[in-house]
C-alpha atoms as a PDB file:
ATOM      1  CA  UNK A   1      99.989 385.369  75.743  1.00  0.00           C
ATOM      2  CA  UNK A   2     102.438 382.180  77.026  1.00  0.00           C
ATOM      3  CA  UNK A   3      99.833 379.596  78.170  1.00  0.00           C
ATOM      4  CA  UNK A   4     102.366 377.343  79.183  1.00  0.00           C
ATOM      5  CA  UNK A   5     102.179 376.023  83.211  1.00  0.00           C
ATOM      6  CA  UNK A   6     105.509 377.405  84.395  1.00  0.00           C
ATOM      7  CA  UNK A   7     104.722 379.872  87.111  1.00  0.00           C
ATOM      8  CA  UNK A   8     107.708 380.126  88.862  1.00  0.00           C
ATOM      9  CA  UNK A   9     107.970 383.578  87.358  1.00  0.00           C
ATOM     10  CA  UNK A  10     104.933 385.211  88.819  1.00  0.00           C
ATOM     11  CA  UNK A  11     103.573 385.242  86.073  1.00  0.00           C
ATOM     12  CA  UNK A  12      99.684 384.856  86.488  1.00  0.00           C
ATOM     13  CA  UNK A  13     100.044 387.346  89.344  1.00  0.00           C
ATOM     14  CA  UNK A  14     100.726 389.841  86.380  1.00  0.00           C
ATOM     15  CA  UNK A  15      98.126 388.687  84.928  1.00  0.00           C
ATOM     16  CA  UNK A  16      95.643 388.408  87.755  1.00  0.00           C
ATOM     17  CA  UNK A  17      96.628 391.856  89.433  1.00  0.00           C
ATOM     18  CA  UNK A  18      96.570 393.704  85.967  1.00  0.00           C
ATOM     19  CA  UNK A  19      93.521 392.625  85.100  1.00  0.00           C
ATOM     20  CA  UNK A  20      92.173 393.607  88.214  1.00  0.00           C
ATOM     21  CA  UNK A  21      93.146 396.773  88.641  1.00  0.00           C
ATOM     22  CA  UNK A  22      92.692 397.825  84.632  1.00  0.00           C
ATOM     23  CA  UNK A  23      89.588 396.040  85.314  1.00  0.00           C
ATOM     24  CA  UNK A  24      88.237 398.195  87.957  1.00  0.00           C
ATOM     25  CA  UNK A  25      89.680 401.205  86.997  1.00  0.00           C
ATOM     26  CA  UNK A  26      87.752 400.990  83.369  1.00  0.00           C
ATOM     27  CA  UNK A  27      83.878 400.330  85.498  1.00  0.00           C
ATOM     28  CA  UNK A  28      84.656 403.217  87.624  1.00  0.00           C
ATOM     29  CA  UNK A  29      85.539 404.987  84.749  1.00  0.00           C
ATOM     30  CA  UNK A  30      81.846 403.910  82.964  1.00  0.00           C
ATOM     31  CA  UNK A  31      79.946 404.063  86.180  1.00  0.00           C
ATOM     32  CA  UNK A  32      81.425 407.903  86.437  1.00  0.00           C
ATOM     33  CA  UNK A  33      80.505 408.857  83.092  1.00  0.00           C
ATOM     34  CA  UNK A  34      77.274 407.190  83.618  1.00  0.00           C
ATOM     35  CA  UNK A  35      76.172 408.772  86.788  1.00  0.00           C
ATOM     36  CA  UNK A  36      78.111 412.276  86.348  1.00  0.00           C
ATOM     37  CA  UNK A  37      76.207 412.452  82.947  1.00  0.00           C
ATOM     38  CA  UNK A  38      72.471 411.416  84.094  1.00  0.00           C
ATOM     39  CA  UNK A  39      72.675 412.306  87.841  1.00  0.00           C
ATOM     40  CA  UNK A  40      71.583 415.968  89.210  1.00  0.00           C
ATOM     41  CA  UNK A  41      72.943 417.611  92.302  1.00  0.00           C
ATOM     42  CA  UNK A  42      74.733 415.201  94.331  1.00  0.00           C
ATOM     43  CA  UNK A  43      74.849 412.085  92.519  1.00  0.00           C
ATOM     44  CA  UNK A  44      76.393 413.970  89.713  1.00  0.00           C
ATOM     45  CA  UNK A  45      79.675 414.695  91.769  1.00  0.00           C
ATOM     46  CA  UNK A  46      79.766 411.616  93.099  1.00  0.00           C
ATOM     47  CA  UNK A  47      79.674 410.749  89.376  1.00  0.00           C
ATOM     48  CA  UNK A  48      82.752 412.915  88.788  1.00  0.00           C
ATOM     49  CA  UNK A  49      84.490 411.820  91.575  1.00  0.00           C
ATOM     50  CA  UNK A  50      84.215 407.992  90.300  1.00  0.00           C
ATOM     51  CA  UNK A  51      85.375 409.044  87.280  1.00  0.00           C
ATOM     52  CA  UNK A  52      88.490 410.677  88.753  1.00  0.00           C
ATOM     53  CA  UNK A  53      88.673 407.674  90.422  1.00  0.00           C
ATOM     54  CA  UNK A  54      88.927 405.509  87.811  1.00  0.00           C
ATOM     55  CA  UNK A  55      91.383 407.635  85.894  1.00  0.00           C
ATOM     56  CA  UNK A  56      93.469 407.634  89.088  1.00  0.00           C
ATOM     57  CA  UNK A  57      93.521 404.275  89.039  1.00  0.00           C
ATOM     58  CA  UNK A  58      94.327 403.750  85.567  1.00  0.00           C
ATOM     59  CA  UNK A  59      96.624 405.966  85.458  1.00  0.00           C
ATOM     60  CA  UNK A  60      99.154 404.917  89.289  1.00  0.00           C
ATOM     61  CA  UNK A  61      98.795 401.180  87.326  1.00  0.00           C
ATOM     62  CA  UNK A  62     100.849 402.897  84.468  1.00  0.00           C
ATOM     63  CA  UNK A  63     103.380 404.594  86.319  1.00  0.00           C
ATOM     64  CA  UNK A  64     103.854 402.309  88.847  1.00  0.00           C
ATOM     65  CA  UNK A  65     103.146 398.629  87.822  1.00  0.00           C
ATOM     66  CA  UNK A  66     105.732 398.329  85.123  1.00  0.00           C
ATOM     67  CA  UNK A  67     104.303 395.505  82.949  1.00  0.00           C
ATOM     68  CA  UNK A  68     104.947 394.603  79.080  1.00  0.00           C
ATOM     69  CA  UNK A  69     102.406 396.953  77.079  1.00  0.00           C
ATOM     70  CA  UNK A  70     101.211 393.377  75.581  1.00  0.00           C
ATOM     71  CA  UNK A  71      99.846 392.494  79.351  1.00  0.00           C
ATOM     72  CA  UNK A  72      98.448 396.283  80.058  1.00  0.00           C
ATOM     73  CA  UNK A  73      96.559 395.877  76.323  1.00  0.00           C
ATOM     74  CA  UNK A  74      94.842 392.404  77.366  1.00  0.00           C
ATOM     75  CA  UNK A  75      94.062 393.402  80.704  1.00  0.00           C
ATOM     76  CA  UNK A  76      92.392 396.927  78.702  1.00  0.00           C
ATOM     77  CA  UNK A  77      90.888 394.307  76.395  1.00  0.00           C
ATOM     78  CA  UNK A  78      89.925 392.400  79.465  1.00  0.00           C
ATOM     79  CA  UNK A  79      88.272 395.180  81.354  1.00  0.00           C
ATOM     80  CA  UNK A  80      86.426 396.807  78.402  1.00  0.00           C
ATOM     81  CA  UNK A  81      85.086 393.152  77.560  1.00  0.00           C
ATOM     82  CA  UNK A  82      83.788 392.692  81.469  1.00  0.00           C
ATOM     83  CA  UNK A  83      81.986 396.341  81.298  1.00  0.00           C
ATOM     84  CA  UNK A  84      80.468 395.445  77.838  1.00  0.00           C
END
């Protein structure tokens, strides 16, 4: 990652939005599995739904965000680090 304060390139927007979205998209993922897994009836479809949700999420920021795989890996990194 360039750490250097040029950012006439939008480059912390990149950043900021990737990590965001990667960010969110991995908790709904884990909050999904987590209440699609231990809820019953109802909760257990919302469950699935977040889940969907998160893979949705995950997966528009792939096909339409086109970033350097570098950026999507550290915002990954990023998210998974912030859930743990």
């Amino acid at each position: 990652m360039d750490m250097s304060a040029d950012i006439s390139n939008g480059a912390i927007m990149d950043y900021f939005v990737s990590m965001l979205l990667i960010g969110v998209g991995v908790a709904l993922i884990a909050t999904g599995l987590f209440t699609s897994y231990f809820g019953a009836g109802k909760s257990q479809k919302i469950g699935f739904a977040l889940l969907f949700l998160g893979i949705a999420i995950i997966a528009y920021f792939i096909v339409f965000y086109p970033l350097e795989e570098e950026i999507f890996i550290e915002a990954l990194v990023s998210g998974v680090a912030a859930l743990a």
